[in-house]
PDB file of N, CA and C in Angstrom:
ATOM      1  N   UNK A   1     -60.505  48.135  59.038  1.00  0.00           N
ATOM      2  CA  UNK A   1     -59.329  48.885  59.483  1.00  0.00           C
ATOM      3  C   UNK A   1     -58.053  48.092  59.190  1.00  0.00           C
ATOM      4  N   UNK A   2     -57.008  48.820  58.382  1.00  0.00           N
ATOM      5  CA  UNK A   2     -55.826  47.649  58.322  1.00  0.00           C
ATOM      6  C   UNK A   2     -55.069  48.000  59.584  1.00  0.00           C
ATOM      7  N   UNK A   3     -54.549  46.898  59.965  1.00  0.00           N
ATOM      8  CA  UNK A   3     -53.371  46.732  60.779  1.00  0.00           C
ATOM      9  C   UNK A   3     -51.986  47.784  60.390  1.00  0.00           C
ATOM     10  N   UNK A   4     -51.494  48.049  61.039  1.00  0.00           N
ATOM     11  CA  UNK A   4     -50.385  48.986  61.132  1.00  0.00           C
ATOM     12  C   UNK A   4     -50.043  49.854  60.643  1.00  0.00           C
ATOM     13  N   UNK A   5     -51.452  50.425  60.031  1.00  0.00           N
ATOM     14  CA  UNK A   5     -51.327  51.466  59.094  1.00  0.00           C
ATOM     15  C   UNK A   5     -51.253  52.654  59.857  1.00  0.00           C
ATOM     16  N   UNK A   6     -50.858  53.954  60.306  1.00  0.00           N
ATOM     17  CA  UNK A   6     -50.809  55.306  60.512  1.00  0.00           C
ATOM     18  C   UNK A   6     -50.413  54.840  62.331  1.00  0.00           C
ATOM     19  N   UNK A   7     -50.670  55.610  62.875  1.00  0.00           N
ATOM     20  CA  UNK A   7     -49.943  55.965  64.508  1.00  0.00           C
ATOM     21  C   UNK A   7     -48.103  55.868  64.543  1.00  0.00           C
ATOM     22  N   UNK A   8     -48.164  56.203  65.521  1.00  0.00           N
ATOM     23  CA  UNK A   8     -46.925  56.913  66.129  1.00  0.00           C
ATOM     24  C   UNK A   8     -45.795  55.220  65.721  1.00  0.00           C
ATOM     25  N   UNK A   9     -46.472  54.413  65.703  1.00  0.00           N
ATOM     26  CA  UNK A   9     -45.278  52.899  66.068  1.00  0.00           C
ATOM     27  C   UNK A   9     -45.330  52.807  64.559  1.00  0.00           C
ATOM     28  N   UNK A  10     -45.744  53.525  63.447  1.00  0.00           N
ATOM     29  CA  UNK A  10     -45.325  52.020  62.501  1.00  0.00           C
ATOM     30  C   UNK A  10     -44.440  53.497  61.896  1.00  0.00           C
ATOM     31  N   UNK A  11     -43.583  52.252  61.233  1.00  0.00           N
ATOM     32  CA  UNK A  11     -41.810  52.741  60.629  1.00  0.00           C
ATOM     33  C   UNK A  11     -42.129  53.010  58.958  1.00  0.00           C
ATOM     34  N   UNK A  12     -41.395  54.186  58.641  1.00  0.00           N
ATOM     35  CA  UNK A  12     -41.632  54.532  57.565  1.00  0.00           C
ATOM     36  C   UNK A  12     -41.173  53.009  56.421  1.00  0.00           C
ATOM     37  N   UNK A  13     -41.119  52.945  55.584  1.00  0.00           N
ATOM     38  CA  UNK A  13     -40.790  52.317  54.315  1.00  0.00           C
ATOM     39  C   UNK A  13     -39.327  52.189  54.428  1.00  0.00           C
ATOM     40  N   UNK A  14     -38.759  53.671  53.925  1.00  0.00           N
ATOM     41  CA  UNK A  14     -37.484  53.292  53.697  1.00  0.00           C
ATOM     42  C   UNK A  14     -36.625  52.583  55.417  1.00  0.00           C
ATOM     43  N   UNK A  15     -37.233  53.099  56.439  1.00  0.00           N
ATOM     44  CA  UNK A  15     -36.292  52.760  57.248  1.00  0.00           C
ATOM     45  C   UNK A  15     -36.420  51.152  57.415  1.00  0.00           C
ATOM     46  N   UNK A  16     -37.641  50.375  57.270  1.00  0.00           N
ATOM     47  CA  UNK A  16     -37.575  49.033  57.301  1.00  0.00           C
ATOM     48  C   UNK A  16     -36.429  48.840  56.316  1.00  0.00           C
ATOM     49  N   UNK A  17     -36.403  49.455  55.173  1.00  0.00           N
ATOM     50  CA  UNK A  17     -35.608  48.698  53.851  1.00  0.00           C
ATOM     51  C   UNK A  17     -34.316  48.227  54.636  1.00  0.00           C
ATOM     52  N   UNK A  18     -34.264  49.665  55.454  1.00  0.00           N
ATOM     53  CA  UNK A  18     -32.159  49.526  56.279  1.00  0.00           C
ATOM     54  C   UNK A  18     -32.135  49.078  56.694  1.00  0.00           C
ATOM     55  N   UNK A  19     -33.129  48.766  57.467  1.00  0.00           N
ATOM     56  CA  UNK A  19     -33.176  47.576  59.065  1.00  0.00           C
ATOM     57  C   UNK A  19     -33.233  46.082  58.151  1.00  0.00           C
ATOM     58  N   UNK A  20     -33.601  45.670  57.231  1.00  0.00           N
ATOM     59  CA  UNK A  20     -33.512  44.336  56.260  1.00  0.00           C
ATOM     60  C   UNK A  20     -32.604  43.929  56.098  1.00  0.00           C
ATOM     61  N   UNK A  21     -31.620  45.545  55.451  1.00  0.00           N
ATOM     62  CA  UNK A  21     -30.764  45.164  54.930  1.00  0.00           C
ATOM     63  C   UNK A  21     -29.253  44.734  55.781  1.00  0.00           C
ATOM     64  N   UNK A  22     -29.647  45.724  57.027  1.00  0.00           N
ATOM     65  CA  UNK A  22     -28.661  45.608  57.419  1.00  0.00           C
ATOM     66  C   UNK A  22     -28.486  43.910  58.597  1.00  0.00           C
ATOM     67  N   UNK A  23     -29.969  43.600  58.460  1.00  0.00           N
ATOM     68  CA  UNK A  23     -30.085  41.747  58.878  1.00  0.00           C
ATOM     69  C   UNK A  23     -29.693  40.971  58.124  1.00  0.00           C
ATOM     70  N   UNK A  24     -30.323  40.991  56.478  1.00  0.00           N
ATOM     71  CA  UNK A  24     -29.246  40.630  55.664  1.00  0.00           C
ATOM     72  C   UNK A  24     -27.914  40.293  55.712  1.00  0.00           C
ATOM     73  N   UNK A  25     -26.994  41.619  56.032  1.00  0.00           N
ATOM     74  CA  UNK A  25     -25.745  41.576  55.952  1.00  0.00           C
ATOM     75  C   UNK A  25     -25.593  40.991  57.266  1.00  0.00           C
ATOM     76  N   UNK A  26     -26.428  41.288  58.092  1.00  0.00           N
ATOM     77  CA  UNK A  26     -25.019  40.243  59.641  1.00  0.00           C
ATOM     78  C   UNK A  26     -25.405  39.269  59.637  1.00  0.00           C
ATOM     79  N   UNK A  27     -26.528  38.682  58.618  1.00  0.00           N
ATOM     80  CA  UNK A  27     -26.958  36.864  59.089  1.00  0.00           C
ATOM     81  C   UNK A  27     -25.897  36.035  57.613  1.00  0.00           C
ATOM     82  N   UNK A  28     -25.537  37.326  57.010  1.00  0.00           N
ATOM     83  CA  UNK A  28     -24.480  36.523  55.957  1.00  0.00           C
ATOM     84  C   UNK A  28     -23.145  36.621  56.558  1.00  0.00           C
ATOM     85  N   UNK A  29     -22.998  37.547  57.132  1.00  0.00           N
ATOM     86  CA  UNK A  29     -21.371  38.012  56.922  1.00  0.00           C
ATOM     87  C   UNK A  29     -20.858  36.910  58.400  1.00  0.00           C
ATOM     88  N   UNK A  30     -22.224  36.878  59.347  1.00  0.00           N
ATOM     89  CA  UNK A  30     -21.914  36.549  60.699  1.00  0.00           C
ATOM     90  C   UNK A  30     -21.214  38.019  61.614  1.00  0.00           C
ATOM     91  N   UNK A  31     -21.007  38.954  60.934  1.00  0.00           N
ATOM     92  CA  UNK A  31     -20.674  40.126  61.524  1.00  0.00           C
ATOM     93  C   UNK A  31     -22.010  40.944  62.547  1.00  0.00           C
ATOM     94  N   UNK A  32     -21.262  41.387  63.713  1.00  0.00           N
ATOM     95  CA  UNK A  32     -22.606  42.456  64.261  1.00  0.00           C
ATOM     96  C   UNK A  32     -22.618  43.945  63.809  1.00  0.00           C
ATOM     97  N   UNK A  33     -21.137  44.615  63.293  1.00  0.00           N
ATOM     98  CA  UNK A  33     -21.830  45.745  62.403  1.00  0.00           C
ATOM     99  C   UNK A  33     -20.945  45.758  61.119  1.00  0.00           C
ATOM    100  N   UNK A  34     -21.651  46.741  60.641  1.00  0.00           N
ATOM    101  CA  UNK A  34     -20.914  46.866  59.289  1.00  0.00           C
ATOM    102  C   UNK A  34     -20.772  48.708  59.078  1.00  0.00           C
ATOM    103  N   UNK A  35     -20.054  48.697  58.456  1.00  0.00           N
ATOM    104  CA  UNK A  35     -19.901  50.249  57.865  1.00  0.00           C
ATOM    105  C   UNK A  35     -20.866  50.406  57.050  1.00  0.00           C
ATOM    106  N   UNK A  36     -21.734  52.089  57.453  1.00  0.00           N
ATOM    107  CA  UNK A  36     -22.653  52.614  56.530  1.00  0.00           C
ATOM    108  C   UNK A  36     -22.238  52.365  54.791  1.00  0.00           C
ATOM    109  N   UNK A  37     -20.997  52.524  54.566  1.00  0.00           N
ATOM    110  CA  UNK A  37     -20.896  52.189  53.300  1.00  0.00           C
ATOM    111  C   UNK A  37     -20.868  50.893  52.744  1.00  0.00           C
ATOM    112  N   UNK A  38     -20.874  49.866  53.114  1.00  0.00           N
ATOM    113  CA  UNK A  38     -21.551  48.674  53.320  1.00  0.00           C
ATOM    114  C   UNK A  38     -22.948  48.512  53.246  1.00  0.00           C
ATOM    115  N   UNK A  39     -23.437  48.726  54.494  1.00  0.00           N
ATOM    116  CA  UNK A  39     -25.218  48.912  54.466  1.00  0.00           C
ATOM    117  C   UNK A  39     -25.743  49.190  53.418  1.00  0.00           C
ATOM    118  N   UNK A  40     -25.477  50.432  52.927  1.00  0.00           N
ATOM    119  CA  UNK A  40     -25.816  51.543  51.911  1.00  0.00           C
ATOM    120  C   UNK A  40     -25.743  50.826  50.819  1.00  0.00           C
ATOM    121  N   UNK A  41     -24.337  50.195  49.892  1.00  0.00           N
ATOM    122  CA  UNK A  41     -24.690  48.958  49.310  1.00  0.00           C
ATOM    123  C   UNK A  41     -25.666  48.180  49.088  1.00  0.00           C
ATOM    124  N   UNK A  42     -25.808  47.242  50.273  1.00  0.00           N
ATOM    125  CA  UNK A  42     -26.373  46.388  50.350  1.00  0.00           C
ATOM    126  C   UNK A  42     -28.090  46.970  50.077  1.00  0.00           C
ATOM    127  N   UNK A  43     -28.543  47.732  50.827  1.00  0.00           N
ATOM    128  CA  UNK A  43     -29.857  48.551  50.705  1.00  0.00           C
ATOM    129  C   UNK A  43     -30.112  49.023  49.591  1.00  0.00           C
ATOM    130  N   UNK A  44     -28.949  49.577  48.838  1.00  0.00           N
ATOM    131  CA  UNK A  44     -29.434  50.005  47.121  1.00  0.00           C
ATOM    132  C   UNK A  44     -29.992  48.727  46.151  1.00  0.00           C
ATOM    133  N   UNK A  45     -29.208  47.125  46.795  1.00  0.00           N
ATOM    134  CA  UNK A  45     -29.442  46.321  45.887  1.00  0.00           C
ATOM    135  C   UNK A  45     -30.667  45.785  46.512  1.00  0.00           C
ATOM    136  N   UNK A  46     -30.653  45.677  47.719  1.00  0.00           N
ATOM    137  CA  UNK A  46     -32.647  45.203  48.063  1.00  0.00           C
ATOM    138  C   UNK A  46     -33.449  46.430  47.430  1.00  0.00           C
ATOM    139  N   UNK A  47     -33.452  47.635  46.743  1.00  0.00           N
ATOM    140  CA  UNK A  47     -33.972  47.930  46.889  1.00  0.00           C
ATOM    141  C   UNK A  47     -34.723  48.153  45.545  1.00  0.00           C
ATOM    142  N   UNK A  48     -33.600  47.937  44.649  1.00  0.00           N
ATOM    143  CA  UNK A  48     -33.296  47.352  43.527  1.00  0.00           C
ATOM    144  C   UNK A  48     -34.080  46.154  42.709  1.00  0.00           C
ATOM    145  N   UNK A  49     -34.112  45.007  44.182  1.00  0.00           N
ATOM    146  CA  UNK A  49     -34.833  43.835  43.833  1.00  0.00           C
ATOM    147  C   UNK A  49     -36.052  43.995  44.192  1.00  0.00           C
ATOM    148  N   UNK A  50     -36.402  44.908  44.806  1.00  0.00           N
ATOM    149  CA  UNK A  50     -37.691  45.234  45.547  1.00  0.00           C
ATOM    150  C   UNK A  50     -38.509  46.172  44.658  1.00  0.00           C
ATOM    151  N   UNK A  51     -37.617  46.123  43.471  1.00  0.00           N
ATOM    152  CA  UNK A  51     -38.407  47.385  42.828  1.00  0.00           C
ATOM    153  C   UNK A  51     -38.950  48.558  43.651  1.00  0.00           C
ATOM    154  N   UNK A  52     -38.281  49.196  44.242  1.00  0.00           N
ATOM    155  CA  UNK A  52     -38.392  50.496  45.245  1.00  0.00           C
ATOM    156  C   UNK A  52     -37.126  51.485  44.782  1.00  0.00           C
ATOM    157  N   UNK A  53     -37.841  52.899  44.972  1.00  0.00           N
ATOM    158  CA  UNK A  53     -36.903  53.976  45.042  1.00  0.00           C
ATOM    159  C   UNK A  53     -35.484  53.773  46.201  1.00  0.00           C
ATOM    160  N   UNK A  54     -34.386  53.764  46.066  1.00  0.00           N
ATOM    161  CA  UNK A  54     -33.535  54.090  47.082  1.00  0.00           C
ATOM    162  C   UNK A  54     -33.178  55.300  47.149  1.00  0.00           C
ATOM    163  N   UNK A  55     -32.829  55.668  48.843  1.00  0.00           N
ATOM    164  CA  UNK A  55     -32.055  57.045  49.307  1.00  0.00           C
ATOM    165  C   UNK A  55     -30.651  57.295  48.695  1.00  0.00           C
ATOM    166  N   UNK A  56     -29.743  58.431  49.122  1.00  0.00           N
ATOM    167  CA  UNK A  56     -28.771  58.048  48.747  1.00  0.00           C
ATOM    168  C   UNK A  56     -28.244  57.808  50.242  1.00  0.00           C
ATOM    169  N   UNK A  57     -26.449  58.083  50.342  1.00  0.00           N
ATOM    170  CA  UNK A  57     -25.849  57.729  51.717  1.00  0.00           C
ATOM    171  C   UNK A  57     -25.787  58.965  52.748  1.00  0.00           C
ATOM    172  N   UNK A  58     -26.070  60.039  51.976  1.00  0.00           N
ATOM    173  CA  UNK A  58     -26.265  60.970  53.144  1.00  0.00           C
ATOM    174  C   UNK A  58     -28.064  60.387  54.222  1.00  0.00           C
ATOM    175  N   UNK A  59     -28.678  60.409  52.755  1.00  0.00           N
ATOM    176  CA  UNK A  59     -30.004  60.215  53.987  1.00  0.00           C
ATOM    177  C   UNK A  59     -30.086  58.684  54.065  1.00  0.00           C
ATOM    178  N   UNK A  60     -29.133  58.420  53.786  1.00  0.00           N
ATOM    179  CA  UNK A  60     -29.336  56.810  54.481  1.00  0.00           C
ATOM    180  C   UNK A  60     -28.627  56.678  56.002  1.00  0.00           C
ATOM    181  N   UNK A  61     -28.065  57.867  56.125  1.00  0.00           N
ATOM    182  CA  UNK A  61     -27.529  57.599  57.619  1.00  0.00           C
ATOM    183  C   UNK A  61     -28.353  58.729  58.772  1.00  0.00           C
ATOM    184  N   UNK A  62     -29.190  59.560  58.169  1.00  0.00           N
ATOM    185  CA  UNK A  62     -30.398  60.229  58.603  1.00  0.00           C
ATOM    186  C   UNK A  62     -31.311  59.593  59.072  1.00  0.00           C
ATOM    187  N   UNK A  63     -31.633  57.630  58.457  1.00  0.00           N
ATOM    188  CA  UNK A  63     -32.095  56.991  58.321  1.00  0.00           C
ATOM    189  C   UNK A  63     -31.986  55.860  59.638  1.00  0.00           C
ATOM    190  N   UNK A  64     -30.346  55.992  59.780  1.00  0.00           N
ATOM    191  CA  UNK A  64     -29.829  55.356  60.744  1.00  0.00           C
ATOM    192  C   UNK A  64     -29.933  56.175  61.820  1.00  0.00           C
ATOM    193  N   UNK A  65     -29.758  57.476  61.931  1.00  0.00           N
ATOM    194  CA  UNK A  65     -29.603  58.169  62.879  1.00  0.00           C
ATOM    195  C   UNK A  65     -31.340  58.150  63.919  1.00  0.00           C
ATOM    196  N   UNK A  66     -32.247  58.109  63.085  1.00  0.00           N
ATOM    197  CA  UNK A  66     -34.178  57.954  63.424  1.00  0.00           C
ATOM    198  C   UNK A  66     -33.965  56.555  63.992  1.00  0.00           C
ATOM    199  N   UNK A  67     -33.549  55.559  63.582  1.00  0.00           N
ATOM    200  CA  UNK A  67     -33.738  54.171  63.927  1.00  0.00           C
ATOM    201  C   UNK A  67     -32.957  53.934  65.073  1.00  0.00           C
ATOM    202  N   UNK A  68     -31.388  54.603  65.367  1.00  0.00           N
ATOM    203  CA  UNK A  68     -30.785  54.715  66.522  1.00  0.00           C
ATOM    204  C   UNK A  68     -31.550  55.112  67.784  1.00  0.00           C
ATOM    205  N   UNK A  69     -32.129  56.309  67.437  1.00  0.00           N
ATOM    206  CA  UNK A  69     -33.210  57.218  68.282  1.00  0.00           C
ATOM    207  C   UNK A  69     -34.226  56.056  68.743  1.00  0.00           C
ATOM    208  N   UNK A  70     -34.790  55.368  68.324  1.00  0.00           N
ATOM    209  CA  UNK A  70     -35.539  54.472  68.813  1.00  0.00           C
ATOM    210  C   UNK A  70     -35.191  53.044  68.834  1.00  0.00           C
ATOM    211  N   UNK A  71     -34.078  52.996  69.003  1.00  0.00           N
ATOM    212  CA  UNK A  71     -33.344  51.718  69.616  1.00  0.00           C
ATOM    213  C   UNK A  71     -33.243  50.049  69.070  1.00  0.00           C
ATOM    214  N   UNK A  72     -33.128  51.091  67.944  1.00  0.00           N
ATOM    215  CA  UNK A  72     -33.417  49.698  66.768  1.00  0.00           C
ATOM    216  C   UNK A  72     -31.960  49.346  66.248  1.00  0.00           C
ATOM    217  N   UNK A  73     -31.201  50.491  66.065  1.00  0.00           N
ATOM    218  CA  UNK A  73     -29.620  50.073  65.777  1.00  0.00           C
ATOM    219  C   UNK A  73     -29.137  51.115  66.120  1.00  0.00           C
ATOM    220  N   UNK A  74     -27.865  50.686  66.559  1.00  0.00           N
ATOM    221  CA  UNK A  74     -26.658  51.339  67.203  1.00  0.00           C
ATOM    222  C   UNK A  74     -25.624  51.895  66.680  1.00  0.00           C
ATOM    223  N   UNK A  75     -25.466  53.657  66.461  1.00  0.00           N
ATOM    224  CA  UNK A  75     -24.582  53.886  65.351  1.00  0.00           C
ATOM    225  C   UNK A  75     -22.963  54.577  66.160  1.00  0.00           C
ATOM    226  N   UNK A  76     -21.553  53.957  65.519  1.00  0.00           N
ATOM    227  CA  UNK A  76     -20.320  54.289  66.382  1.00  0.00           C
ATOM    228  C   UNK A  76     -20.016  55.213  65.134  1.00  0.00           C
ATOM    229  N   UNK A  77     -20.363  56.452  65.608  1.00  0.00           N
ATOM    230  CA  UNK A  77     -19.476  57.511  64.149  1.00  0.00           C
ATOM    231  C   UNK A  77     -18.120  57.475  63.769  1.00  0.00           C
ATOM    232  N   UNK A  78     -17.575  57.825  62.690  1.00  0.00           N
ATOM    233  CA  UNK A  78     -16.464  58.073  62.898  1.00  0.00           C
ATOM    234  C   UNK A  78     -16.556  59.460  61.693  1.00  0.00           C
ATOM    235  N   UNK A  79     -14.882  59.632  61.308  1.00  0.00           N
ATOM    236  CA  UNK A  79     -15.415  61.214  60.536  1.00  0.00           C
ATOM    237  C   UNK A  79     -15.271  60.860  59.294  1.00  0.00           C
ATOM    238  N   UNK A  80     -15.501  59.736  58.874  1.00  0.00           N
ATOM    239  CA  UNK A  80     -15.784  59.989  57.244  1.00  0.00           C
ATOM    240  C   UNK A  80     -16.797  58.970  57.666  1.00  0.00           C
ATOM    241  N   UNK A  81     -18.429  59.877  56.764  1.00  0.00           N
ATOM    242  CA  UNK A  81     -19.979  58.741  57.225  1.00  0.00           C
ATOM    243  C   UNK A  81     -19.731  58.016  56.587  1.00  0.00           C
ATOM    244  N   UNK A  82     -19.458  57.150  55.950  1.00  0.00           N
ATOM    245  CA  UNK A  82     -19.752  55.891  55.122  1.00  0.00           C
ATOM    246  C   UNK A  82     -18.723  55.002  55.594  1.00  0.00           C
ATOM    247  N   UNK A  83     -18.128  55.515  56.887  1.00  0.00           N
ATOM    248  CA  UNK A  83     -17.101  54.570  57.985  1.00  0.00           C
ATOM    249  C   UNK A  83     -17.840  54.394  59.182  1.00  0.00           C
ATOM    250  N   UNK A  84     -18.856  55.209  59.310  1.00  0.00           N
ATOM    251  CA  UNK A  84     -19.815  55.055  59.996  1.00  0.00           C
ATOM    252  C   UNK A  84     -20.129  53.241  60.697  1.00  0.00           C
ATOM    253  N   UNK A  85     -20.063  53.176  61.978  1.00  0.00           N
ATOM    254  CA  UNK A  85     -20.520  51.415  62.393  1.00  0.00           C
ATOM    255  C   UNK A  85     -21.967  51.483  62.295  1.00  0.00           C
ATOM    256  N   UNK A  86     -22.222  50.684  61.836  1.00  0.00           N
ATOM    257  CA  UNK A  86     -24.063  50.439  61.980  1.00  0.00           C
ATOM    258  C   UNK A  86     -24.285  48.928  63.257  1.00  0.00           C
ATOM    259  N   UNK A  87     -25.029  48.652  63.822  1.00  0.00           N
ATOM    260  CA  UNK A  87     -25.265  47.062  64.251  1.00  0.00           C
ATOM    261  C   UNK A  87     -26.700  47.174  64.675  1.00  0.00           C
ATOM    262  N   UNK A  88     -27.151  45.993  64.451  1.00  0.00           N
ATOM    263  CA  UNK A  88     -28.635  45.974  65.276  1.00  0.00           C
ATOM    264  C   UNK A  88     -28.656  46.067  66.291  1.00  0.00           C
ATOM    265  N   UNK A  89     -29.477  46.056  67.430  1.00  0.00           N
ATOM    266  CA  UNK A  89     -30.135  46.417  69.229  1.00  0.00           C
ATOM    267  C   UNK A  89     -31.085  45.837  69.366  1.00  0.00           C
ATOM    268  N   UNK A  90     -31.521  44.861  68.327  1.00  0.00           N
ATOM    269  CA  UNK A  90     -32.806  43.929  68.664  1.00  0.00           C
ATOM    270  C   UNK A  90     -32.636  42.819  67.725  1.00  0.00           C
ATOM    271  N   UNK A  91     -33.107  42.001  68.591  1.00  0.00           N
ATOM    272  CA  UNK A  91     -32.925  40.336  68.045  1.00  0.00           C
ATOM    273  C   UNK A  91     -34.318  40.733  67.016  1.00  0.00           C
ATOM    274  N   UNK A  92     -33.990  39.678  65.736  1.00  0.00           N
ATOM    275  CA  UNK A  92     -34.834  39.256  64.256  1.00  0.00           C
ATOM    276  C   UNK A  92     -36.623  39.241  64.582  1.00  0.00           C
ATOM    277  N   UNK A  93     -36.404  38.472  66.035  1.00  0.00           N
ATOM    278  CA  UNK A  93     -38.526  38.291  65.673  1.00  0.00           C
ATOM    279  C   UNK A  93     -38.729  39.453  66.438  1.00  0.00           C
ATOM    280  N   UNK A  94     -37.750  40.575  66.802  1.00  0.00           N
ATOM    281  CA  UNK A  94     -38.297  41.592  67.370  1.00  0.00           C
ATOM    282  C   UNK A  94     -38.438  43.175  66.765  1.00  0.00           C
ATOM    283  N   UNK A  95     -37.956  42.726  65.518  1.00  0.00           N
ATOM    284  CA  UNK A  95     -37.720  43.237  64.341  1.00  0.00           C
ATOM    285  C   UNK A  95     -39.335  43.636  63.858  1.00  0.00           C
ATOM    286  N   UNK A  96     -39.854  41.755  63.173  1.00  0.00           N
ATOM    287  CA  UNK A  96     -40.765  41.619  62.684  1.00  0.00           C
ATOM    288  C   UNK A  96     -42.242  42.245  63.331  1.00  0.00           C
ATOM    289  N   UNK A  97     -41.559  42.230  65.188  1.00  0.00           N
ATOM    290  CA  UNK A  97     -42.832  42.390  65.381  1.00  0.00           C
ATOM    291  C   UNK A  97     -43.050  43.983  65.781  1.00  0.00           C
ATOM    292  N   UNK A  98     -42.362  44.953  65.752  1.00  0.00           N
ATOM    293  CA  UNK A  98     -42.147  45.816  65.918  1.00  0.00           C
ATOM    294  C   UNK A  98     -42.346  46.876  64.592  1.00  0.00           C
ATOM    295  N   UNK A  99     -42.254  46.401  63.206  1.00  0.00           N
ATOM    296  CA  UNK A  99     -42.698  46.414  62.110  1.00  0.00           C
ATOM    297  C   UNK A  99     -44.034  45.981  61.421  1.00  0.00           C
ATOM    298  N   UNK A 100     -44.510  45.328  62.407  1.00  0.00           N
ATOM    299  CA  UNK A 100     -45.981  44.822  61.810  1.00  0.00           C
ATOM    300  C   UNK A 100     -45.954  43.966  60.562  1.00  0.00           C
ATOM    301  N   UNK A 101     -44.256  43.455  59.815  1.00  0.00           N
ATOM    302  CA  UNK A 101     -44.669  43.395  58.314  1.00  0.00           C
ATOM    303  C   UNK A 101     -43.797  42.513  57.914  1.00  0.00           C
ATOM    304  N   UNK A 102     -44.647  41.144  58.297  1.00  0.00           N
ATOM    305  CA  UNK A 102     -43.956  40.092  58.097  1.00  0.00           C
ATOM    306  C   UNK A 102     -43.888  39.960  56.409  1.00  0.00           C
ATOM    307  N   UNK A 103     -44.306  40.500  55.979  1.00  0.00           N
ATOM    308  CA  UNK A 103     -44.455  39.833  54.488  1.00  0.00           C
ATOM    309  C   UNK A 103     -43.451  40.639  53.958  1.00  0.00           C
ATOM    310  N   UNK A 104     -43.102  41.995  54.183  1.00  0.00           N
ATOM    311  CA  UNK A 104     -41.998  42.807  53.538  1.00  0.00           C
ATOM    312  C   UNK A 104     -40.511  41.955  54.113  1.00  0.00           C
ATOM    313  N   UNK A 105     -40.634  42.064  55.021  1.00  0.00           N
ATOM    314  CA  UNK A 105     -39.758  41.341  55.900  1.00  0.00           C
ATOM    315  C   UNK A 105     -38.930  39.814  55.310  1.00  0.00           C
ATOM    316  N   UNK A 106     -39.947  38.939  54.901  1.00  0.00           N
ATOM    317  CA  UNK A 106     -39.802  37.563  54.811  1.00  0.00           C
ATOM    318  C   UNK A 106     -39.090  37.904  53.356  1.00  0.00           C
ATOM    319  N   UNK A 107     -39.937  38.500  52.316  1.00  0.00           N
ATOM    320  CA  UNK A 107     -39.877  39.142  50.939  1.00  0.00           C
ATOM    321  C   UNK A 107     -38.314  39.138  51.205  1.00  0.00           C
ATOM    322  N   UNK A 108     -37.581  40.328  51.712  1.00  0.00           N
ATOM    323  CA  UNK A 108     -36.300  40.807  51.161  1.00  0.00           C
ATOM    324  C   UNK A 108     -35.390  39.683  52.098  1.00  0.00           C
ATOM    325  N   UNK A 109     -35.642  39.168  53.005  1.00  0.00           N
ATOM    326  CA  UNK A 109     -34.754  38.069  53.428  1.00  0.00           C
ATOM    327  C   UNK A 109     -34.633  37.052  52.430  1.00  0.00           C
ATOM    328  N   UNK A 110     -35.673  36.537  51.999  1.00  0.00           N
ATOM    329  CA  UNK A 110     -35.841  35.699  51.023  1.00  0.00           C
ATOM    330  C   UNK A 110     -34.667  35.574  50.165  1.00  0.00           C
ATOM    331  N   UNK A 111     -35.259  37.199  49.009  1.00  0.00           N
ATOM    332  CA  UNK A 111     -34.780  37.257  47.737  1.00  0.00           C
ATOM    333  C   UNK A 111     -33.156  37.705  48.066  1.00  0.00           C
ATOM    334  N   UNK A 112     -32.389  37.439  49.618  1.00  0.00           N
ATOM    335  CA  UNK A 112     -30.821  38.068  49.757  1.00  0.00           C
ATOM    336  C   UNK A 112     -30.094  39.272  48.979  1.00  0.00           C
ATOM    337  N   UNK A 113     -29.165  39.477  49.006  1.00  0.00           N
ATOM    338  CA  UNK A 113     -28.590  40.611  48.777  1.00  0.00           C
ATOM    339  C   UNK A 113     -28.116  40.407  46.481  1.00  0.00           C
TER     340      UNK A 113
END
């Protein structure tokens, strides 16, 4: 049986990618949020290096909006989305463990933006 494969807790693909990326950006910038159009950035180029399909910015904030819902990041709207605030709601090893996937995880921290 693998580990974290199917039930209700494990996180699709792309939404880990955002949640990476958007650790990425606040363990560089030292910032706690950034604008979706920022994120969105940053997530096209992990995703890029990751050799993975990326969303675009509409469903990348569809993306944010699922991960808000379950209290993974915190979104402050404003009326143009890609002004959108993004920030995390959970400290890094709670990330990992909540994801099951240290190796995707370690992977795109690694290889930075």
């Amino acid at each position: 049986m693998l580990s974290g494969a199917g039930g209700e807790d494990s996180f699709p693909l792309q939404q880990k990618l955002v949640v990476c990326s958007l650790l990425l950006l606040t363990q560089q910038s030292k910032i706690k949020e950034v604008t979706l159009g920022k994120l969105h950035e940053t997530y096209s180029k992990v995703c890029r290096k990751q050799q993975m399909p990326a969303v675009g910015q509409s469903e990348c904030l569809s993306l944010c909006q699922l991960l808000e819902t379950r209290g993974i990041v915190g979104l402050k709207k404003s009326k143009e989305a890609r002004l959108t605030k993004v920030s995390l709601k959970i400290a890094e090893r709670d990330i990992e463990h909540a994801f099951k996937d240290k190796v995707l995880i370690g992977n795109i921290l690694h290889a930075g933006i």
